[in-house]
N, C-alpha and C. Protein backbone atom coordinates (compact mmCIF):
# COMPACT_ATOMS: atom_id res chain seq x y z
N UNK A 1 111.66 107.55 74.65
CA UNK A 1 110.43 108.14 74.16
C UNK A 1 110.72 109.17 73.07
N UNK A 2 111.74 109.59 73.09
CA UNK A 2 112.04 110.87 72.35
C UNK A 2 112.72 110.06 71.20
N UNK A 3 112.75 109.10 70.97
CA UNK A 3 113.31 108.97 69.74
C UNK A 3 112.45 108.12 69.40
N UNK A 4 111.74 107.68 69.94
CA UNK A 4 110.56 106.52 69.09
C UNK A 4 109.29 107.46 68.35
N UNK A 5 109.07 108.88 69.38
CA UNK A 5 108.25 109.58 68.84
C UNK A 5 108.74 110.26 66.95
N UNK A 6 110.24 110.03 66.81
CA UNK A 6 110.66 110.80 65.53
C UNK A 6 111.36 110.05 64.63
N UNK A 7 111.40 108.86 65.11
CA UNK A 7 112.18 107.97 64.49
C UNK A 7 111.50 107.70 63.03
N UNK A 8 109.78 107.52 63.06
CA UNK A 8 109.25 107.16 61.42
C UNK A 8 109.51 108.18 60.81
N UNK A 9 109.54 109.83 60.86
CA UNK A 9 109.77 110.91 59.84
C UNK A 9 110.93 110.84 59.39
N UNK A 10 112.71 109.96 59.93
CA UNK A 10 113.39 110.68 59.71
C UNK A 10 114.08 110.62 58.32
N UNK A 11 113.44 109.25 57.54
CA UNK A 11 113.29 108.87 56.10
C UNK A 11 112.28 109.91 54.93
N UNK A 12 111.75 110.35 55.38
CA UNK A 12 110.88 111.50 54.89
C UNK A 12 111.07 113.09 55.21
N UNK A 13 111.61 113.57 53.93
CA UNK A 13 112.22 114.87 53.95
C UNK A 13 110.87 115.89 54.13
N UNK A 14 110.03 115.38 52.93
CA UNK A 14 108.78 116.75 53.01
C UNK A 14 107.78 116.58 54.38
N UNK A 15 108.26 115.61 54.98
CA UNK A 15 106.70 115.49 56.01
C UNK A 15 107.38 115.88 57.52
N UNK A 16 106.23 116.39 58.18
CA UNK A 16 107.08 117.23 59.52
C UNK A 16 107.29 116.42 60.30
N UNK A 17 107.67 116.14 61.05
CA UNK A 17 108.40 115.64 62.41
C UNK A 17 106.84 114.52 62.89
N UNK A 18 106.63 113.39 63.18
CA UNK A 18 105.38 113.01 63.92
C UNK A 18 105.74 113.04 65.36
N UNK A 19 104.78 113.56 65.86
CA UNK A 19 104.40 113.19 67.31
C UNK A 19 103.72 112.46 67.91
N UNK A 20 103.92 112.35 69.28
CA UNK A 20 102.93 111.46 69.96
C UNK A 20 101.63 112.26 70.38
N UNK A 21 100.47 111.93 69.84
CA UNK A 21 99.32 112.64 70.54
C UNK A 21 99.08 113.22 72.12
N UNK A 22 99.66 112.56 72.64
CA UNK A 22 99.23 113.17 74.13
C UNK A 22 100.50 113.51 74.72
N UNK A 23 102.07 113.77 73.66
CA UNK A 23 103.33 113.84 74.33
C UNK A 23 103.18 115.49 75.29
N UNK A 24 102.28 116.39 74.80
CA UNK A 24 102.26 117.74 75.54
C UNK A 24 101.93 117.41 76.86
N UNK A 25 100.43 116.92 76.74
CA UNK A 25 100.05 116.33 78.25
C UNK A 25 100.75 115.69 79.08
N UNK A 26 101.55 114.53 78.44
CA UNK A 26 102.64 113.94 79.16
C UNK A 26 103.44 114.70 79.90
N UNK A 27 104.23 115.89 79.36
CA UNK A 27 105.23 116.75 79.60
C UNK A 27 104.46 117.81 80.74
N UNK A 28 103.54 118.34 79.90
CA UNK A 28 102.76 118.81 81.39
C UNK A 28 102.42 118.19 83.02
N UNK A 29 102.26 116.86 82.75
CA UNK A 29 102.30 116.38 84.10
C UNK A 29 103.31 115.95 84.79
N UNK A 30 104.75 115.88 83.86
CA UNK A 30 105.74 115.64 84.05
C UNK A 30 106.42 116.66 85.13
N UNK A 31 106.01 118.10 84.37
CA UNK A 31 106.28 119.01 85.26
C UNK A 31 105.58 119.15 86.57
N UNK A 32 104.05 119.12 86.65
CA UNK A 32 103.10 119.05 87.68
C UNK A 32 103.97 118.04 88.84
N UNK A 33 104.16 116.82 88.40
CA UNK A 33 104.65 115.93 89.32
C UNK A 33 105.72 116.73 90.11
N UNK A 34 106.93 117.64 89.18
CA UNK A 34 108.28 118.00 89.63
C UNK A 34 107.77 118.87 90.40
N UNK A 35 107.15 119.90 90.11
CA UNK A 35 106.95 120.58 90.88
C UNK A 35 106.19 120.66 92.66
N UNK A 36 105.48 119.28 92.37
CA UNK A 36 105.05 118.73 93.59
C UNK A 36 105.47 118.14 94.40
N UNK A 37 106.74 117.48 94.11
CA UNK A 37 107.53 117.15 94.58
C UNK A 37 108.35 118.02 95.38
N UNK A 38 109.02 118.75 94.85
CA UNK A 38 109.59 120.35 94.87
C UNK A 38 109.40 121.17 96.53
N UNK A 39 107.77 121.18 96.17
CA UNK A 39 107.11 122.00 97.30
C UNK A 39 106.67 120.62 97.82
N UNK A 40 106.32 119.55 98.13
CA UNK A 40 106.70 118.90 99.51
C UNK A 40 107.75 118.93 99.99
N UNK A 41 108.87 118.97 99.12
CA UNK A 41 110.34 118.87 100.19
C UNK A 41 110.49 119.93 100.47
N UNK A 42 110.24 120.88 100.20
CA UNK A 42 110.31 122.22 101.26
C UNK A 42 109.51 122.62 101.99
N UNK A 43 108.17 122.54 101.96
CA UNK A 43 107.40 122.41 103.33
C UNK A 43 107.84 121.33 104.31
N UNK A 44 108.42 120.16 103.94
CA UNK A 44 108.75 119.33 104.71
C UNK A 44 110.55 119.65 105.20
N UNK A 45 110.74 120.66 104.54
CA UNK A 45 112.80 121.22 104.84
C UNK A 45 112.04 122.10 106.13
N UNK A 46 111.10 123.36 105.74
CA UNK A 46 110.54 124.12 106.57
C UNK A 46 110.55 124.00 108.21
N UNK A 47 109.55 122.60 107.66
CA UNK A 47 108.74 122.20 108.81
C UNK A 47 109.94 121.57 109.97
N UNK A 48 110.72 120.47 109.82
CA UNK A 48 111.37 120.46 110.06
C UNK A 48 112.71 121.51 110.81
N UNK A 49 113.03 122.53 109.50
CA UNK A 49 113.97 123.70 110.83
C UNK A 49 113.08 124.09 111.67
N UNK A 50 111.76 124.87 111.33
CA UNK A 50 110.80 125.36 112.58
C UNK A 50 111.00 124.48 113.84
N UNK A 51 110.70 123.07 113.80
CA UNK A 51 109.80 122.34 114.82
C UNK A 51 112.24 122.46 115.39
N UNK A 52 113.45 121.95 114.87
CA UNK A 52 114.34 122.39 115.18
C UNK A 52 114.57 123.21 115.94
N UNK A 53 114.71 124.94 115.50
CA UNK A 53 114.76 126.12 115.85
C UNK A 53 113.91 126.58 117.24
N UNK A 54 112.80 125.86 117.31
CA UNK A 54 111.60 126.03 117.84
C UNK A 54 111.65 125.68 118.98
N UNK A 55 111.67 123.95 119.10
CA UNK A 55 111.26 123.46 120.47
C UNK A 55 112.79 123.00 120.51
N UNK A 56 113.54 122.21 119.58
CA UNK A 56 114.90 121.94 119.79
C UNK A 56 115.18 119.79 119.59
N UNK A 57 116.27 119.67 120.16
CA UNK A 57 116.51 118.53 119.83
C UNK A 57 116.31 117.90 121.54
N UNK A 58 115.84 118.59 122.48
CA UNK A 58 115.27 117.91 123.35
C UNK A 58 113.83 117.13 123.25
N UNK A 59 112.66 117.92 122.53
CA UNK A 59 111.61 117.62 122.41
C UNK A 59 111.43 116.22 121.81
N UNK A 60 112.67 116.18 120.62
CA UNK A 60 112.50 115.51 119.84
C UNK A 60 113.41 113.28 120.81
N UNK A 61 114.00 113.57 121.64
CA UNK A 61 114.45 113.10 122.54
C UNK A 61 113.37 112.54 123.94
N UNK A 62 112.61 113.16 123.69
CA UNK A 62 111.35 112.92 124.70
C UNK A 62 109.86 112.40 124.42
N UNK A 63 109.59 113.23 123.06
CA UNK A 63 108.56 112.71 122.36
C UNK A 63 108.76 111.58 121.03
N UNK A 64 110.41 111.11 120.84
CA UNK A 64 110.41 110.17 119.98
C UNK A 64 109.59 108.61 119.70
N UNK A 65 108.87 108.56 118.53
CA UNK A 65 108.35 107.21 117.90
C UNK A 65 108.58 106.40 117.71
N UNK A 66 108.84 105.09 118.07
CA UNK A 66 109.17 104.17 117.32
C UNK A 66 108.96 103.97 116.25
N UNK A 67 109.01 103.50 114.74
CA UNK A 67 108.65 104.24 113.79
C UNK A 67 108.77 102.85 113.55
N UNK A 68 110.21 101.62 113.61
CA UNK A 68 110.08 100.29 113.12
C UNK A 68 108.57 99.84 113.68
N UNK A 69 107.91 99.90 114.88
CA UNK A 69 107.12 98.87 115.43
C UNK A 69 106.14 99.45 114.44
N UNK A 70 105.74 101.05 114.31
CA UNK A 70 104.11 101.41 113.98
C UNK A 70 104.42 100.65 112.05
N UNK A 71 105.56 100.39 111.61
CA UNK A 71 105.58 100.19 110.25
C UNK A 71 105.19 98.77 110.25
N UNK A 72 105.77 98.11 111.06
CA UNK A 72 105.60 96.88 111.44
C UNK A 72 103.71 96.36 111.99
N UNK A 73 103.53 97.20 112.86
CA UNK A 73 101.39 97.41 112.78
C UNK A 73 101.22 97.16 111.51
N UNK A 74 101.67 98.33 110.71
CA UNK A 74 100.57 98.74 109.39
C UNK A 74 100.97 97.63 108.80
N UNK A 75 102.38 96.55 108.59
CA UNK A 75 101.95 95.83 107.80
C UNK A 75 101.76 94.63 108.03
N UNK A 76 101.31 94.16 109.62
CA UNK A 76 100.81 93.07 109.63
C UNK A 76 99.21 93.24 109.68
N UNK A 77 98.63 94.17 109.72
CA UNK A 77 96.97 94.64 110.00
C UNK A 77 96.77 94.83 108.44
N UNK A 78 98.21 95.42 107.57
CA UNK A 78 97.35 95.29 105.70
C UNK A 78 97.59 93.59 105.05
N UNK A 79 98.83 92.83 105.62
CA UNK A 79 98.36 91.54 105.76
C UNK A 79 97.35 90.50 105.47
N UNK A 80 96.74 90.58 107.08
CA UNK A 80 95.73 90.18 107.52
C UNK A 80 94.27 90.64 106.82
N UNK A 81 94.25 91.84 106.71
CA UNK A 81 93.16 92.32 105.52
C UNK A 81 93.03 91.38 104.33
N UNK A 82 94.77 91.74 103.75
CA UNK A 82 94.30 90.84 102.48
C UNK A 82 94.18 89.86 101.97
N UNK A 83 94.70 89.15 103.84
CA UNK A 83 93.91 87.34 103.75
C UNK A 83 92.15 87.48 103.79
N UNK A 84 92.32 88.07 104.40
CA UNK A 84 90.66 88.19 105.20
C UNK A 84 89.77 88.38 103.43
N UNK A 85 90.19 89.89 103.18
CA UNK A 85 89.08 90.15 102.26
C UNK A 85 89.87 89.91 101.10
């Protein structure tokens, strides 16, 4: 991106640099994204030592999910949906 945006000026000495119209916006959400990213993984680092520190690695031994079967639900029920509808 960064070189397609400057690549037509670089034959032209008097004319400034062209840009891409919306490259600011781009870059702005670029950051928005990073940063959201950012602060989910640390509310989710957080959350994690708390519920750790907290109740411990017994809780987690007692109240464990199966996590293959419920992935396995969701995707035979989104499936079936998108035979259906």
């Amino acid at each position: 991106m960064r070189f397609s945006s400057s690549a037509g000026s670089c034959s032209r000495r008097n004319e400034p640099p062209k840009r891409i119209p919306g490259q600011a916006h781009i870059r702005g959400l670029q950051a928005l994204s990073a940063a959201h990213g950012a602060g989910y993984f640390a509310v989710t680092a957080l959350t994690a030592w708390l519920v750790f520190a907290k109740l411990g690695v017994g809780l987690l031994r007692k109240a464990w999910i199966n996590l293959d079967r419920i992935w396995a639900a969701a995707l035979i029920v989104t499936g079936a949906a998108t035979l259906v509808f």
